[in-house]
Structures are given as structure tokens and as C-alpha cells.
C-alpha atoms as a PDB file:
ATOM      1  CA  UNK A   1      91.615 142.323 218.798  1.00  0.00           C
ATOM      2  CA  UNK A   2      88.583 143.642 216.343  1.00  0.00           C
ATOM      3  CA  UNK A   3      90.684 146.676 216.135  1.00  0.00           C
ATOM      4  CA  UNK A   4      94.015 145.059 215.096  1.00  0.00           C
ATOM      5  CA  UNK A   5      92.473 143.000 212.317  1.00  0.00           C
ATOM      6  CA  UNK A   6      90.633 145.825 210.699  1.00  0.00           C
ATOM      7  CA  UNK A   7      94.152 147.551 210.777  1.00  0.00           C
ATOM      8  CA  UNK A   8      95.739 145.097 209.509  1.00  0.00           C
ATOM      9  CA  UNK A   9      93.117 144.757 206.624  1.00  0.00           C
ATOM     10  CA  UNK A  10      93.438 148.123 205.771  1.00  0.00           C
ATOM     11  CA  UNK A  11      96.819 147.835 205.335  1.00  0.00           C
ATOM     12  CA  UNK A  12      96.480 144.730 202.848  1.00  0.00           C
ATOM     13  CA  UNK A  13      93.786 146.540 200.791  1.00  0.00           C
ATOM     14  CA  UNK A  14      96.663 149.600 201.103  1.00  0.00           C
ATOM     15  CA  UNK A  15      99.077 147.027 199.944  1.00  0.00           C
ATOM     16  CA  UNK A  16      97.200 145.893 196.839  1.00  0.00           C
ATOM     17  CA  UNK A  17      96.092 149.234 195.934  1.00  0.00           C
ATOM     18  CA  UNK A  18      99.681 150.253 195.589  1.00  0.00           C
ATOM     19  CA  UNK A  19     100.414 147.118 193.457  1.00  0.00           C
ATOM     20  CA  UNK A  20      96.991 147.613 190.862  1.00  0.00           C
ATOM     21  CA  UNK A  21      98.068 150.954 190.846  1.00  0.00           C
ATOM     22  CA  UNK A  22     101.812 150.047 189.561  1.00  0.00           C
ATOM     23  CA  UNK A  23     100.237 147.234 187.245  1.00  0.00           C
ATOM     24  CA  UNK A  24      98.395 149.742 185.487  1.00  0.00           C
ATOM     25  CA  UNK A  25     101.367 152.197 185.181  1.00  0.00           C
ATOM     26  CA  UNK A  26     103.482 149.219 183.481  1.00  0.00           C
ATOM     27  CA  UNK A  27     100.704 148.667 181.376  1.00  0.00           C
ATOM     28  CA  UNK A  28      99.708 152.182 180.390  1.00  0.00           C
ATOM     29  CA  UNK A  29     103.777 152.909 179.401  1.00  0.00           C
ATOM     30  CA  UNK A  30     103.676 149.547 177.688  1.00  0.00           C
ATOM     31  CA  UNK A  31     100.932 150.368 174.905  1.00  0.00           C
ATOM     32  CA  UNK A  32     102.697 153.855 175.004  1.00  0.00           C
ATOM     33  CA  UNK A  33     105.904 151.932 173.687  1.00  0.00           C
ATOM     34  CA  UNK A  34     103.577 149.564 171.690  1.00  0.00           C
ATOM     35  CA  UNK A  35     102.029 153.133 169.776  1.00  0.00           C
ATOM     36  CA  UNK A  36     105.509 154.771 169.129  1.00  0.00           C
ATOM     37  CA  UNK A  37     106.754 151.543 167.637  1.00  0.00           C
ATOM     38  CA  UNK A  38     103.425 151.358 165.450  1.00  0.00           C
ATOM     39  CA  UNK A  39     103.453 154.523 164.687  1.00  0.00           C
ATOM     40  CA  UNK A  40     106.851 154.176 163.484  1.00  0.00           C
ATOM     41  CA  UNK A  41     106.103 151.677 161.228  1.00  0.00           C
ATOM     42  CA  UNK A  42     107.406 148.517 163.318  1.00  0.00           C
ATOM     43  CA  UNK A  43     110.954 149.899 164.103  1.00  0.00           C
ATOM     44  CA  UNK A  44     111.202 151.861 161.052  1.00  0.00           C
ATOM     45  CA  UNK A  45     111.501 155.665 160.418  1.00  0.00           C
ATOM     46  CA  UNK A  46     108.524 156.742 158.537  1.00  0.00           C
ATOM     47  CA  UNK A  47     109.800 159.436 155.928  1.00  0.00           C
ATOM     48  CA  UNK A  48     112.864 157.029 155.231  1.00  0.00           C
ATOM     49  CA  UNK A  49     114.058 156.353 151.510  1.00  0.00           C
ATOM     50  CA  UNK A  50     115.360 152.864 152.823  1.00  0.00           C
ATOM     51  CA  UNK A  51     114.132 152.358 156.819  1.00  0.00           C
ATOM     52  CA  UNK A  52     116.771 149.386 157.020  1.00  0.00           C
ATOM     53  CA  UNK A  53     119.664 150.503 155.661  1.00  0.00           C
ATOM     54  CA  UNK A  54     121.456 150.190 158.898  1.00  0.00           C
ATOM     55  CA  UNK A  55     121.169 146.397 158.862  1.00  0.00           C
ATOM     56  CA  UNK A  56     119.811 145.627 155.411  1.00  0.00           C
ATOM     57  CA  UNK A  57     122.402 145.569 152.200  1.00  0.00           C
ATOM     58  CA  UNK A  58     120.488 147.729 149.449  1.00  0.00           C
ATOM     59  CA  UNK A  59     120.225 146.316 146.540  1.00  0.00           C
ATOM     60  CA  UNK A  60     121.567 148.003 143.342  1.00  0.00           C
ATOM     61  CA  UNK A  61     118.394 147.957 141.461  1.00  0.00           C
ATOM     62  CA  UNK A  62     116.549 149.681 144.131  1.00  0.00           C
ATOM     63  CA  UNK A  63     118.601 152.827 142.842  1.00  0.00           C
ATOM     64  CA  UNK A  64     117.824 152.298 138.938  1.00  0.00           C
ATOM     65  CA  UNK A  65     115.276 154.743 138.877  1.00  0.00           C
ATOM     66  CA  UNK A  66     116.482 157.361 141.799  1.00  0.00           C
ATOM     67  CA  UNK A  67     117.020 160.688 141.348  1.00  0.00           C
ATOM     68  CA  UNK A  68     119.677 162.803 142.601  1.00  0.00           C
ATOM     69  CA  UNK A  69     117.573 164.265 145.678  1.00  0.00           C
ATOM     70  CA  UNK A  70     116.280 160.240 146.713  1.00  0.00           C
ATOM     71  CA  UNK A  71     119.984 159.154 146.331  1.00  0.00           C
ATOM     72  CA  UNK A  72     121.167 162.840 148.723  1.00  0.00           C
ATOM     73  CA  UNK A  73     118.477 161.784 151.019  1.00  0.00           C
ATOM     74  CA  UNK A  74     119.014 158.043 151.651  1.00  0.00           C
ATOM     75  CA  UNK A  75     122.775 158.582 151.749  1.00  0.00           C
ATOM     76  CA  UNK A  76     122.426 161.117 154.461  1.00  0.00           C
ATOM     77  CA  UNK A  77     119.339 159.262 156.675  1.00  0.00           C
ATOM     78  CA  UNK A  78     122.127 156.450 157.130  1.00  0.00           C
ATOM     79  CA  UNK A  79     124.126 159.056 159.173  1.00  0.00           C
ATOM     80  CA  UNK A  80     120.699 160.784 160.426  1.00  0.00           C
ATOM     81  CA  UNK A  81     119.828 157.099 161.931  1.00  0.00           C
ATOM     82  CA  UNK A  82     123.668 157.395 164.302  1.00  0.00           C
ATOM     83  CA  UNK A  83     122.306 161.315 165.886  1.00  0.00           C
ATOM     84  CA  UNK A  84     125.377 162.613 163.337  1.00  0.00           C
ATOM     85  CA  UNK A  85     125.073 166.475 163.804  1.00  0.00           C
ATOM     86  CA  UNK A  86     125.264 167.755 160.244  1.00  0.00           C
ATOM     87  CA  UNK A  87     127.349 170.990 159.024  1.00  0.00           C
ATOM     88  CA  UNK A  88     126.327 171.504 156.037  1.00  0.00           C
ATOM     89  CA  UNK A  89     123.292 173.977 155.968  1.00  0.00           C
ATOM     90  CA  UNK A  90     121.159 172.049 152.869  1.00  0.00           C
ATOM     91  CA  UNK A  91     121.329 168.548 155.102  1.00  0.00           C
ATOM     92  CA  UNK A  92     120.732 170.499 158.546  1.00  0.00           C
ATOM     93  CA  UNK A  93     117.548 172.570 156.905  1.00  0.00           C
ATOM     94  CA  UNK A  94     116.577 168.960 155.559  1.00  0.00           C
ATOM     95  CA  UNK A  95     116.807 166.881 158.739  1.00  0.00           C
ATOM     96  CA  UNK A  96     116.707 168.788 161.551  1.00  0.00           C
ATOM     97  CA  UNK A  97     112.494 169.391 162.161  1.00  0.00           C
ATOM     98  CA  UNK A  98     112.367 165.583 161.820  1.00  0.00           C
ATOM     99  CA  UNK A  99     111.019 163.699 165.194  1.00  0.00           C
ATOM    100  CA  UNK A 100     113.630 161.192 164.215  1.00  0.00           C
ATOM    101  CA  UNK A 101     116.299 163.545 164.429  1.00  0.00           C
ATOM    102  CA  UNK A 102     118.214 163.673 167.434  1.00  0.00           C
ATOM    103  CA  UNK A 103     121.375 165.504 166.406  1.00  0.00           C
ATOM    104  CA  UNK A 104     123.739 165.035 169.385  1.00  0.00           C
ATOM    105  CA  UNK A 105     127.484 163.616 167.986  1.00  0.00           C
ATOM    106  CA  UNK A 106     130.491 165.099 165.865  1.00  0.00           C
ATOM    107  CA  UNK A 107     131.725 161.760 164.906  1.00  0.00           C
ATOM    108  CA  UNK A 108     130.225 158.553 164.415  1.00  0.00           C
ATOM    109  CA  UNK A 109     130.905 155.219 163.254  1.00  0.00           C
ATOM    110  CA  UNK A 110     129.174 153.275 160.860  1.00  0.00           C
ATOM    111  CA  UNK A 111     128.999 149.687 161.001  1.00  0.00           C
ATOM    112  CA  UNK A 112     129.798 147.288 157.582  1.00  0.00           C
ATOM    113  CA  UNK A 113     126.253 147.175 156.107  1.00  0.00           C
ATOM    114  CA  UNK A 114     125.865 151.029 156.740  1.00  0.00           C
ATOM    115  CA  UNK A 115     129.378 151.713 154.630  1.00  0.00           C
ATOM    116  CA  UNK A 116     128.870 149.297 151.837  1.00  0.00           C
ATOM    117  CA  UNK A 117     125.045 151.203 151.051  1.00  0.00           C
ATOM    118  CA  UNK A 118     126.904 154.775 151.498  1.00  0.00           C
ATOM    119  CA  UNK A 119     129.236 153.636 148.612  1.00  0.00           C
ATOM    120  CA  UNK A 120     126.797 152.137 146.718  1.00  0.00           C
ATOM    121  CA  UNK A 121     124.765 154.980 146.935  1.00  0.00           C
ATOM    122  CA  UNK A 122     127.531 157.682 146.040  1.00  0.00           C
ATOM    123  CA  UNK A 123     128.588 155.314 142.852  1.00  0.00           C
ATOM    124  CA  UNK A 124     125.108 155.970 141.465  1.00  0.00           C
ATOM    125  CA  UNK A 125     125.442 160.122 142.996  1.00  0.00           C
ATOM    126  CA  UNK A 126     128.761 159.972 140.860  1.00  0.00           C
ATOM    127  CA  UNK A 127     127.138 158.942 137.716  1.00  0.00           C
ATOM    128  CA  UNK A 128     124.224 161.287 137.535  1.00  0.00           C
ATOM    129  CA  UNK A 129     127.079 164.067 138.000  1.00  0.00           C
ATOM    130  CA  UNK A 130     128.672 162.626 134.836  1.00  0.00           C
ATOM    131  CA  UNK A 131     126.126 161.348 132.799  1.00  0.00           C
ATOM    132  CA  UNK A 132     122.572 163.470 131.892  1.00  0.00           C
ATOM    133  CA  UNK A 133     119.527 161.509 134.118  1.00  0.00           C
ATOM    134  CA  UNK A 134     118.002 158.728 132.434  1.00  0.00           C
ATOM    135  CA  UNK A 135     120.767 158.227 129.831  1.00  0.00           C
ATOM    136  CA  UNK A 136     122.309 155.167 131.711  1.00  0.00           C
ATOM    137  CA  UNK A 137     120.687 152.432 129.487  1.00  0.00           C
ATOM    138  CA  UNK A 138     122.980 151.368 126.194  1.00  0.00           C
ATOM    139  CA  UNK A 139     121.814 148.563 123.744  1.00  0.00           C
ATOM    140  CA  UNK A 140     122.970 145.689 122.719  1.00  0.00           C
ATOM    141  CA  UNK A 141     122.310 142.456 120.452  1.00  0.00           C
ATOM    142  CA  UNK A 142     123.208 139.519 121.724  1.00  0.00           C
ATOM    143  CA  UNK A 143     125.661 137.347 118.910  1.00  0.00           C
ATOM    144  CA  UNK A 144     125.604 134.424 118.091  1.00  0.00           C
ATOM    145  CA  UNK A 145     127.617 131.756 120.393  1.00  0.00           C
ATOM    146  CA  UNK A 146     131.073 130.850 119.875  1.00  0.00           C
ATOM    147  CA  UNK A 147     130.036 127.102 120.648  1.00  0.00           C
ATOM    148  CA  UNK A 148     127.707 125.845 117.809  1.00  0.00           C
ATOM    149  CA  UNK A 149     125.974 123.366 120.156  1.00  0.00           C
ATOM    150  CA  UNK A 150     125.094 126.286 122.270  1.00  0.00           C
ATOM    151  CA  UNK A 151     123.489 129.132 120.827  1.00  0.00           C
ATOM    152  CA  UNK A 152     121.958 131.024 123.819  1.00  0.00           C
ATOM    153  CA  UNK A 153     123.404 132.644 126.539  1.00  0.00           C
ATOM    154  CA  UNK A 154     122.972 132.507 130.186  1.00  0.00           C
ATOM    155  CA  UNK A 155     121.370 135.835 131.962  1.00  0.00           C
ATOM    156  CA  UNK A 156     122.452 135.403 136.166  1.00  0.00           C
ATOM    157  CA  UNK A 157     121.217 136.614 139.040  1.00  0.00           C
ATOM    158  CA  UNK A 158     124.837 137.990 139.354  1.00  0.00           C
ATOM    159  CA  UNK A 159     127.989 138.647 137.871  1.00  0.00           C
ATOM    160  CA  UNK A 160     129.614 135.225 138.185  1.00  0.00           C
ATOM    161  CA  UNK A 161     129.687 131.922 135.944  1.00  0.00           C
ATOM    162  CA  UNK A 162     128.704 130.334 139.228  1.00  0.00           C
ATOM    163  CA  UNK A 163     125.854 132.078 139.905  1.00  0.00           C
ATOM    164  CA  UNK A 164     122.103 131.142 139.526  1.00  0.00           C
ATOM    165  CA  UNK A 165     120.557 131.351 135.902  1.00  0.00           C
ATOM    166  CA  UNK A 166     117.207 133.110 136.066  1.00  0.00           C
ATOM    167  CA  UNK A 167     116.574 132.596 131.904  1.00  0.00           C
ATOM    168  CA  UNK A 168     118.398 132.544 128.290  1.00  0.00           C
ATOM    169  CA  UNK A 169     118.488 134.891 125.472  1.00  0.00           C
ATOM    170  CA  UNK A 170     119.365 133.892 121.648  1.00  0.00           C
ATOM    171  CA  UNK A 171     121.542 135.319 118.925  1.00  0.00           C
ATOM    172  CA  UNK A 172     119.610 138.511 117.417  1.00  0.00           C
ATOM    173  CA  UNK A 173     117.534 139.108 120.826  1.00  0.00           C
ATOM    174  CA  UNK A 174     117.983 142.986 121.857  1.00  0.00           C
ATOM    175  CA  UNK A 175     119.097 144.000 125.271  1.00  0.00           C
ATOM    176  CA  UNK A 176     118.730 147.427 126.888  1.00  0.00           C
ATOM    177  CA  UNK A 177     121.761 147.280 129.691  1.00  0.00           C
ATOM    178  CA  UNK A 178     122.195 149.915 132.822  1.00  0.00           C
ATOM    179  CA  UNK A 179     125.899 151.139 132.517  1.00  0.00           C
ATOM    180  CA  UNK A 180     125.968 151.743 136.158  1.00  0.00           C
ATOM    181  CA  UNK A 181     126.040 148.305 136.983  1.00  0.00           C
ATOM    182  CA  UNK A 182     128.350 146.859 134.519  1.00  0.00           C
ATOM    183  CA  UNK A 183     130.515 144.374 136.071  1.00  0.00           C
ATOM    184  CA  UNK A 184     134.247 143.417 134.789  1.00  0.00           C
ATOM    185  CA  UNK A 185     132.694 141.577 132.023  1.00  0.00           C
ATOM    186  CA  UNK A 186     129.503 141.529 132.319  1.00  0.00           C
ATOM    187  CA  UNK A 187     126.365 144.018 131.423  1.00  0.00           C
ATOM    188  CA  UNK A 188     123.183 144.109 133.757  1.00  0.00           C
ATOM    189  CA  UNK A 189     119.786 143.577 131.593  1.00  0.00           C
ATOM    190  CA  UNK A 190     117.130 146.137 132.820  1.00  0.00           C
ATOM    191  CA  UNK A 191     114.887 144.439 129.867  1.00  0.00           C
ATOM    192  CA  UNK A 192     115.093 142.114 126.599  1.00  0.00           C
ATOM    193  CA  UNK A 193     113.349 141.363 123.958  1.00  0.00           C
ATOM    194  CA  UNK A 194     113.624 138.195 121.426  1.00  0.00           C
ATOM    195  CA  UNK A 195     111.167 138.938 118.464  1.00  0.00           C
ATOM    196  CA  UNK A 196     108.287 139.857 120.068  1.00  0.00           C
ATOM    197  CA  UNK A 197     108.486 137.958 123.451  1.00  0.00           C
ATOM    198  CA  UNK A 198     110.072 139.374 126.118  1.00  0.00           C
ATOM    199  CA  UNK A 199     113.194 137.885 127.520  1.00  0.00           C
ATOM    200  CA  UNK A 200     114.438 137.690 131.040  1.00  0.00           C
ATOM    201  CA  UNK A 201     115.646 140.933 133.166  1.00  0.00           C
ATOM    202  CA  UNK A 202     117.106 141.650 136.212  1.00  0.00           C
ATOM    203  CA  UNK A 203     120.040 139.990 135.896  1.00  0.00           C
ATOM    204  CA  UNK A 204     123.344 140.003 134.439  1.00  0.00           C
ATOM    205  CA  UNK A 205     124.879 138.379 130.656  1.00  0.00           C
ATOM    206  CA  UNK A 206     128.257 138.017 129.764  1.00  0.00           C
ATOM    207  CA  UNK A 207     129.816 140.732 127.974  1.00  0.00           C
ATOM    208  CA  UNK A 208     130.887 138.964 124.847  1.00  0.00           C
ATOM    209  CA  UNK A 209     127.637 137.789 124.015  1.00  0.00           C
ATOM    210  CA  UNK A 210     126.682 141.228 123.304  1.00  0.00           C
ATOM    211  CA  UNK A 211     127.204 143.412 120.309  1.00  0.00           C
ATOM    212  CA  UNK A 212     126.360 147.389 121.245  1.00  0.00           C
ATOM    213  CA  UNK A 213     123.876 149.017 119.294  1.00  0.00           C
ATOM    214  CA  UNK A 214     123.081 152.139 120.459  1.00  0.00           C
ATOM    215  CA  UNK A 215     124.749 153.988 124.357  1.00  0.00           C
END
């Protein structure tokens, strides 16, 4: 009987060794998984113009002041991100001894986030082909208003009548506009100035407030 219960308590402490031993695998591969995703910056590819750009819409005047090798680089990380296995010998060379990189597919499809920041991307690659870097600003004086109750004009957070007014600029206030993001009407401010005080930027003012100086 003596015998049969110290069996069978070996067995238990068998048992339980078995299952600390498992609870301390799943933990060890755990903090593993916790490190990589750390190390990766929380999800994100560390080396990566834009880490989101396969679920986050970049916005246009995150490109302002690329280059032509930061625009090449996050146009082609959007295609690195799908395991696209690249052809052409600069983007192979670039890509291939990242970690990130796990070239495996011929054909790949991007979702609607990833296709609308490729185009936006290669409409900014198109312009530095045309125009010389850094010679995308033009300037402009805004005119006086047609209405001579209102004599300012409304600079948006967008390219609509609709849209949000972040500030106003007066008649004889100077605007320095980036030609790349000219909308059907209206001219995107990069910067202002009225007199000596600065006016709002980032945004956008109808065209036909504007007089062009200079661009």
C-alpha cells in the first residue's frame, strides 16, 4: 500500500514537472515575441520611410521636403511590406540584406490605402523628373476681395468651400504656394506672411484670391 502511494506521488510530481516545464516554454517564446515586436518598433519596420503605409493614408505634406531617393524608397517598402520579389537590380541590391525582407511572390496585391500612397508618391517622383528639386514653391499676393464687406480670404484645411478654416489672409499678404499640390482651383500655402506677422500655413486658399508674383 506504502509502495503504491509513493508511486503514485511520483507520478503527480512527474505530472507537474511536465506542466512547469511547458509553462515556462510558453512564457520564454512569449517575451521572445514580446522582444521582436519591441525591437521592431511596436509592429513597425525599423528602417521604414513611412512604417504604416499599409494601413495609414500618407499625407501630402509628409512628401514636401522628400527627395527623389526617400520618395524611390517609400514607394518600393509598400511592395517590400507584401514579400514582392523585385527584378530590378537597384531595388533588389537595396532591399534584399534587410531582416524585413522576405522576398517570396511574383505578384501581389495591394489593398486601397497601399495604392492611393503609391500614386501619391509617384505624383511627387513625376515632378522632381520635370521640375529642378526645390523649385516647387511659386508666389503669390493675395488681392483684394471681390465682396467689399469681405476683404480676407479663407485658408482650409483642404481644397473645398466646405472644409474647415484653419486662419485668414488680407489683400497685399504674400504667399509662397507648393505647385505640387495645387488643386482645381485652389493653391496649397507652405507659408504667408501679412506685413511682418506671419499668416496661417498648411492649408489651402482659393485660387482667385491670389495674384502670382514670382514661380
Amino acid at each position: 500500500m506504502l509502495k503504491k502511494a509513493i508511486g503514485s506521488n511520483s507520478l503527480e510530481s512527474i505530472r507537474m514537472q511536465k506542466r512547469l516545464t511547458e509553462i515556462i516554454l510558453s512564457l520564454v517564446l512569449m517575451l521572445s515575441a514580446l522582444d521582436a515586436f519591441a525591437a521592431s518598433g511596436g509592429g513597425r519596420v525599423k528602417g521604414f520611410v513611412f512604417p504604416d503605409s499599409d494601413h495609414k493614408l500618407i499625407r501630402e505634406q509628409e512628401l514636401l521636403d522628400a527627395d527623389a531617393e526617400m520618395l524611390w524608397q517609400a514607394r518600393n517598402e509598400i511592395y517590400v511590406r507584401k514579400g514582392y520579389r523585385f527584378s530590378n537590380t537597384k531595388t533588389k541590391q537595396f532591399f534584399e540584406n534587410r531582416k524585413y525582407y522576405a522576398k517570396a511572390l511574383d505578384t501581389i496585391k495591394l489593398n486601397t490605402i497601399e495604392k492611393r500612397n503609391v500614386e501619391t508618391i509617384k505624383r511627387f517622383e513625376n515632378y522632381l523628373k520635370v521640375y529642378p528639386e526645390r523649385a516647387f514653391e511659386a508666389t503669390y499676393e493675395v488681392t483684394e476681395s471681390l465682396s467689399h464687406a469681405d476683404k480676407s480670404h479663407a485658408v482650409r484645411n483642404c481644397p473645398e468651400d466646405t472644409c474647415h478654416v484653419i486662419g485668414h489672409l488680407h489683400h497685399t499678404c504674400v504667399v509662397n504656394a507648393d505647385i505640387r499640390m495645387d488643386r482645381q482651383g485652389w493653391v496649397y500655402v507652405r507659408s504667408s506672411t501679412c506685413g511682418n506677422a506671419p499668416g496661417p500655413a498648411d492649408g489651402y486658399i482659393a485660387k482667385k484670391a491670389l495674384s502670382l508674383v514670382a514661380g
